[in-house]
C-alpha atoms as a PDB file:
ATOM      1  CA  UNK A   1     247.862 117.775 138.535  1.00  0.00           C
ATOM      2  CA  UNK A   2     248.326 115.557 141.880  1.00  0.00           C
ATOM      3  CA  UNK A   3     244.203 117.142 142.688  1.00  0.00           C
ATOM      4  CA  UNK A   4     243.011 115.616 139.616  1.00  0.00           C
ATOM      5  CA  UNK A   5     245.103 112.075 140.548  1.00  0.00           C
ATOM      6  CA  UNK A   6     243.663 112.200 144.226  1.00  0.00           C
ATOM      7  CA  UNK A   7     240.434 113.204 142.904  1.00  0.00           C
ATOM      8  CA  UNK A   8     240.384 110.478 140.389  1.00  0.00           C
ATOM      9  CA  UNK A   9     241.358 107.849 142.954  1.00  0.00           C
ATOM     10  CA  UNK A  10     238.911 108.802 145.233  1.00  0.00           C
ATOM     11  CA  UNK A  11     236.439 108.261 142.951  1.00  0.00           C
ATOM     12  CA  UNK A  12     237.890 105.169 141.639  1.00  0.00           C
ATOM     13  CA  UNK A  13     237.879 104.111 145.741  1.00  0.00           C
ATOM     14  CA  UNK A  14     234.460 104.634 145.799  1.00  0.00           C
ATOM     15  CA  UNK A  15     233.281 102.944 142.823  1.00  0.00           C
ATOM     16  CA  UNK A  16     234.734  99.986 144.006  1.00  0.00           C
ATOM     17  CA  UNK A  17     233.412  99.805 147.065  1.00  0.00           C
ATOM     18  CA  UNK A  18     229.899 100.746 145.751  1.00  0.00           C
ATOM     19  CA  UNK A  19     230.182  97.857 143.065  1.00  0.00           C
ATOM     20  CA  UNK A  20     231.451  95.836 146.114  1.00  0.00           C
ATOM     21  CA  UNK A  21     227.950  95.782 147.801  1.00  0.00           C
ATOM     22  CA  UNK A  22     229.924  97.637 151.363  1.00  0.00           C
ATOM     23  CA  UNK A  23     227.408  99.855 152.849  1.00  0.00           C
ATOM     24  CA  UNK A  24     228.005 101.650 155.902  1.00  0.00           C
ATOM     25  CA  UNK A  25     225.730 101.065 159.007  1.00  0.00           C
ATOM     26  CA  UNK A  26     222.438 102.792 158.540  1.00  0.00           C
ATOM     27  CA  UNK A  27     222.443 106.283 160.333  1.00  0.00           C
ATOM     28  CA  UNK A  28     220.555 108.878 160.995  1.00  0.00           C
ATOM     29  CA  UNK A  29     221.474 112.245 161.072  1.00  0.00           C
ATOM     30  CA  UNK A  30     220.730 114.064 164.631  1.00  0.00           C
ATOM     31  CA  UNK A  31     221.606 117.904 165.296  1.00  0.00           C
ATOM     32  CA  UNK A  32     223.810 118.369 162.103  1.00  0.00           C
ATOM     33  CA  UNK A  33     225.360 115.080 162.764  1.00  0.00           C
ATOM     34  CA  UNK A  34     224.781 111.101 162.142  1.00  0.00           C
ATOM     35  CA  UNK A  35     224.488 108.833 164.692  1.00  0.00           C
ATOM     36  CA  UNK A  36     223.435 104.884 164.108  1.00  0.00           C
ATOM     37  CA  UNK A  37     220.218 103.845 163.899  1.00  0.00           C
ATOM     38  CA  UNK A  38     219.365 102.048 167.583  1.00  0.00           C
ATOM     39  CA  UNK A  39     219.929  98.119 166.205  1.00  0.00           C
ATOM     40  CA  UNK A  40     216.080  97.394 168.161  1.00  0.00           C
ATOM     41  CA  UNK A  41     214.989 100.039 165.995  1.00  0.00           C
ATOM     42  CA  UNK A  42     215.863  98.731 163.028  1.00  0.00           C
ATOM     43  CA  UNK A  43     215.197  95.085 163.745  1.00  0.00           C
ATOM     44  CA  UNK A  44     211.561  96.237 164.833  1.00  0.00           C
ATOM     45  CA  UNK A  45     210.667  98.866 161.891  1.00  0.00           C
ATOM     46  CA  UNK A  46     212.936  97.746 158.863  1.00  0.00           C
ATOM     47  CA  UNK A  47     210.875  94.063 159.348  1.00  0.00           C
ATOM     48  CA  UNK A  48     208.122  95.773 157.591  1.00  0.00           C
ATOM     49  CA  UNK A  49     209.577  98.984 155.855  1.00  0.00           C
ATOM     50  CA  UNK A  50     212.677 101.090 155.564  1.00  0.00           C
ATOM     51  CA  UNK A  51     213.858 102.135 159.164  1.00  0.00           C
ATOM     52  CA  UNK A  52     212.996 106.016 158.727  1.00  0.00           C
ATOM     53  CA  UNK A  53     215.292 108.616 159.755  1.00  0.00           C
ATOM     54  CA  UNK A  54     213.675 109.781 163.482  1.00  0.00           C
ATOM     55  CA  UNK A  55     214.402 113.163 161.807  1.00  0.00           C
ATOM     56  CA  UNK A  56     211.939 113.078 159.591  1.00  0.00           C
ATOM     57  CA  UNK A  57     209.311 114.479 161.735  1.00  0.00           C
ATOM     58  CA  UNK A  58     208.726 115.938 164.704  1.00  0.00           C
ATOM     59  CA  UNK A  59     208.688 114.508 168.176  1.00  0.00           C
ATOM     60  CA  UNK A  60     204.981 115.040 168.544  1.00  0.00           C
ATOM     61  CA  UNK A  61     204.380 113.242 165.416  1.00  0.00           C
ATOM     62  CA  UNK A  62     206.323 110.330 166.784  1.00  0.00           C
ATOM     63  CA  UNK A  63     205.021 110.146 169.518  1.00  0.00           C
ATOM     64  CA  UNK A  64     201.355 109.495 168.283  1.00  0.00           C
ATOM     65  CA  UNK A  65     202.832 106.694 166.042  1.00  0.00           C
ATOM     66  CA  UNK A  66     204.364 105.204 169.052  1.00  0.00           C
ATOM     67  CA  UNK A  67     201.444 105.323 171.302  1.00  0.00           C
ATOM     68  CA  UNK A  68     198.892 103.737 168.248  1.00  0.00           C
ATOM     69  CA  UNK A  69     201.172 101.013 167.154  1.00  0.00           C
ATOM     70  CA  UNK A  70     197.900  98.620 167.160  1.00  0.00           C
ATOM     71  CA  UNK A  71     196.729 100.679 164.218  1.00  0.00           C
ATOM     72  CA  UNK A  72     199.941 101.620 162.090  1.00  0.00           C
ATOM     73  CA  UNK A  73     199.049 102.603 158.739  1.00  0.00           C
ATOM     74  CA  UNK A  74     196.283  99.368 158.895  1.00  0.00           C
ATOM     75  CA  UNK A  75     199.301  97.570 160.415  1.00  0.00           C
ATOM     76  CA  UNK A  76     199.490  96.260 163.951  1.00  0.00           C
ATOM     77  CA  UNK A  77     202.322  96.541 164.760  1.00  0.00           C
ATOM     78  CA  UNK A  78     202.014  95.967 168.592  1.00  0.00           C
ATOM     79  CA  UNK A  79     205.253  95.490 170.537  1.00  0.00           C
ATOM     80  CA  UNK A  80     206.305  94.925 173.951  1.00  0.00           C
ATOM     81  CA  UNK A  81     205.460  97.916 176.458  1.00  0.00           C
ATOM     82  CA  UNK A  82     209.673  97.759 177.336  1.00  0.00           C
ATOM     83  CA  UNK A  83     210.553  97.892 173.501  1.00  0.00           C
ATOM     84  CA  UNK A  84     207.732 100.712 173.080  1.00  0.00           C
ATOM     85  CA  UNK A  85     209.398 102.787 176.035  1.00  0.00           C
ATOM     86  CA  UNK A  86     213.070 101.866 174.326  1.00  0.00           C
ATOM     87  CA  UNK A  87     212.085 102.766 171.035  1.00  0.00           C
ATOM     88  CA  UNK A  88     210.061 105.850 172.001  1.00  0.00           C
ATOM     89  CA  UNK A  89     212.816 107.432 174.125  1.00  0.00           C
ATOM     90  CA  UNK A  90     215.276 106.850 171.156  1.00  0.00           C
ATOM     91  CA  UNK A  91     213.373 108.352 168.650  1.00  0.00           C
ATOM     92  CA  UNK A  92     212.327 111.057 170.555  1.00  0.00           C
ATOM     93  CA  UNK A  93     215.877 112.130 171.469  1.00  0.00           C
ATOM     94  CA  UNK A  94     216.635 112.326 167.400  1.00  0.00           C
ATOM     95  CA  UNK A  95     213.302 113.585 166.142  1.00  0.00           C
ATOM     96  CA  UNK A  96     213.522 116.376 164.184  1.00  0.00           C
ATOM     97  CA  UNK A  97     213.545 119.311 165.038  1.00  0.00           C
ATOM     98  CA  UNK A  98     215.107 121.702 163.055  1.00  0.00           C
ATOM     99  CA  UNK A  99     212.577 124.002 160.629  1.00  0.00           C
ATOM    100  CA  UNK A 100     211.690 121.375 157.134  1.00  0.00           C
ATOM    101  CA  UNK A 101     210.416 119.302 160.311  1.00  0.00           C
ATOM    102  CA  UNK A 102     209.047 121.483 162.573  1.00  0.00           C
ATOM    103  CA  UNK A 103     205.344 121.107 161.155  1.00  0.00           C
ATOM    104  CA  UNK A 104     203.555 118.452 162.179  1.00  0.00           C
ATOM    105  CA  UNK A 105     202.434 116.603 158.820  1.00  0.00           C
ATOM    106  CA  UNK A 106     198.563 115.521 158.041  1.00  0.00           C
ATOM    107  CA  UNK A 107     198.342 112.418 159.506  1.00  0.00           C
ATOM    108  CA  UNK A 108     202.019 111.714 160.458  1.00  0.00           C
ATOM    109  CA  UNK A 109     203.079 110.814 157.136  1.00  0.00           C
ATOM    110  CA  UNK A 110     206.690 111.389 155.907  1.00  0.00           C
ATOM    111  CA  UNK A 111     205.501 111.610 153.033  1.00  0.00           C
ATOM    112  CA  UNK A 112     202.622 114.572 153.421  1.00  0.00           C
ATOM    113  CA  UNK A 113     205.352 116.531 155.237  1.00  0.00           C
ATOM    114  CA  UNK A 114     206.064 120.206 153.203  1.00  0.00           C
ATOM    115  CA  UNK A 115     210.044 119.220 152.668  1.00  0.00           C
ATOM    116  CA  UNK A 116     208.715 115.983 151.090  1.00  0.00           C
ATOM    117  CA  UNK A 117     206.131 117.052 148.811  1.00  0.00           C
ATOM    118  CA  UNK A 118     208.799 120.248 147.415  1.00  0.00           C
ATOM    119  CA  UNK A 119     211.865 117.582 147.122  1.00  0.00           C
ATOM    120  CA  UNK A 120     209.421 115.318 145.067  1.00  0.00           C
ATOM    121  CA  UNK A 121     207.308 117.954 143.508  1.00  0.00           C
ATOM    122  CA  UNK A 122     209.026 116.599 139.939  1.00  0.00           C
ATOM    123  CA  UNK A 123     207.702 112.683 140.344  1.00  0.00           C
ATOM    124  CA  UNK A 124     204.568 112.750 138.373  1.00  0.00           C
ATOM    125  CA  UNK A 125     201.450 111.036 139.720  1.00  0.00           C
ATOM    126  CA  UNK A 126     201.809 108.017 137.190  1.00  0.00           C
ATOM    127  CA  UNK A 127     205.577 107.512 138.400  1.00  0.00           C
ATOM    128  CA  UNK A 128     203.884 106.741 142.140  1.00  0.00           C
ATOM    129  CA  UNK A 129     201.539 103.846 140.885  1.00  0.00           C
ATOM    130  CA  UNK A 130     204.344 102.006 139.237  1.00  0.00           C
ATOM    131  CA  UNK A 131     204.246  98.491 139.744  1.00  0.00           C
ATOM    132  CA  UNK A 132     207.859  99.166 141.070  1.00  0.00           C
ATOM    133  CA  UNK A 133     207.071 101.914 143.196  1.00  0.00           C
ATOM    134  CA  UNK A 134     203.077 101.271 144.251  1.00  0.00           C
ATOM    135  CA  UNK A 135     203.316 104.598 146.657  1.00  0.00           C
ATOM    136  CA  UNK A 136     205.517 107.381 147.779  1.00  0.00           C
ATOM    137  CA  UNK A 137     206.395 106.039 150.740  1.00  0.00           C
ATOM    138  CA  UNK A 138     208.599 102.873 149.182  1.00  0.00           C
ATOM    139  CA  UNK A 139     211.643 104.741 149.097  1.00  0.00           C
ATOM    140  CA  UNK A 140     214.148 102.096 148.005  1.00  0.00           C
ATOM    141  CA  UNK A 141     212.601 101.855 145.075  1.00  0.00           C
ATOM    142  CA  UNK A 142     214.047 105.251 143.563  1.00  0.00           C
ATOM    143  CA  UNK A 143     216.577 105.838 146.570  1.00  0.00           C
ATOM    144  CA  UNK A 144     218.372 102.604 145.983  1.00  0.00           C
ATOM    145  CA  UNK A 145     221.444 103.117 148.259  1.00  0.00           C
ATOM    146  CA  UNK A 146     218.825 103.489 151.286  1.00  0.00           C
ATOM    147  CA  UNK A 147     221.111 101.101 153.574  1.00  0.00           C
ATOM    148  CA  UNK A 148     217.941  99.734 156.076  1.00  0.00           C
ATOM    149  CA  UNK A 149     215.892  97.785 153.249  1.00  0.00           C
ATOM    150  CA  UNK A 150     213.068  96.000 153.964  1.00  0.00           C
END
């Protein structure tokens, strides 16, 4: 009986603060554990997108997004060599590297990466072009408790 009361409360507890808008600092999870997203890092990628997880992809994939920031996507999204060298060393000291990441994807996408395309593999093609959604890289529009919003 008292499991089903704490369960019940915790739920309860957790309901509240989800209606409550509290959302914990964005994090990202590093060698089976989560460790805050670099505030630069945010600042500089969330301006334009949701601040990915460094674990998303390799360090090698990283690090050719970091070294062609002039041409990001069709972005430029030049920065400052010392923020580049800041932002680079974070991100390569959290990149993943365990094995859904361990393939380098076409073209450095998140989104072309193997553990991507089999967690989605159940979105259908029209769900993508959805005014809401527009591609498969706007996460927040399905994953709507992503905490770095753009």
């Amino acid at each position: 009986m008292s499991f089903q009361l704490s369960s019940l409360v915790g739920r309860l507890a957790f309901g509240l603060i989800a209606a409550s808008g509290i959302s914990h600092p964005a994090m990202a999870e590093s060698n089976g554990r989560y460790v805050p997203l670099l505030p630069k890092y945010s600042q500089e990628c969330a301006a334009c997108h949701i601040a990915y997880s460094p674990t998303l992809m390799p360090a090698a994939s990283w690090r050719r997004i970091m070294s062609n920031l002039p041409n990001h996507f069709g972005t430029d999204a030049s920065l400052d060599p010392a923020t580049v060298k800041e932002l680079s060393g974070w991100i390569n000291s959290h990149a993943g590297t365990y094995k859904r990441v361990s393939e380098e994807p076409p073209q450095d996408r998140i989104t072309r990466t193997a553990w991507f395309i089999r967690k989605h593999d159940e979105v259908s093609a029209a769900a993508w072009k959805l005014a809401a959604v527009k591609s498969a890289s706007n996460c927040i529009a399905c994953h709507t408790s992503t905490a770095e919003k753009r």
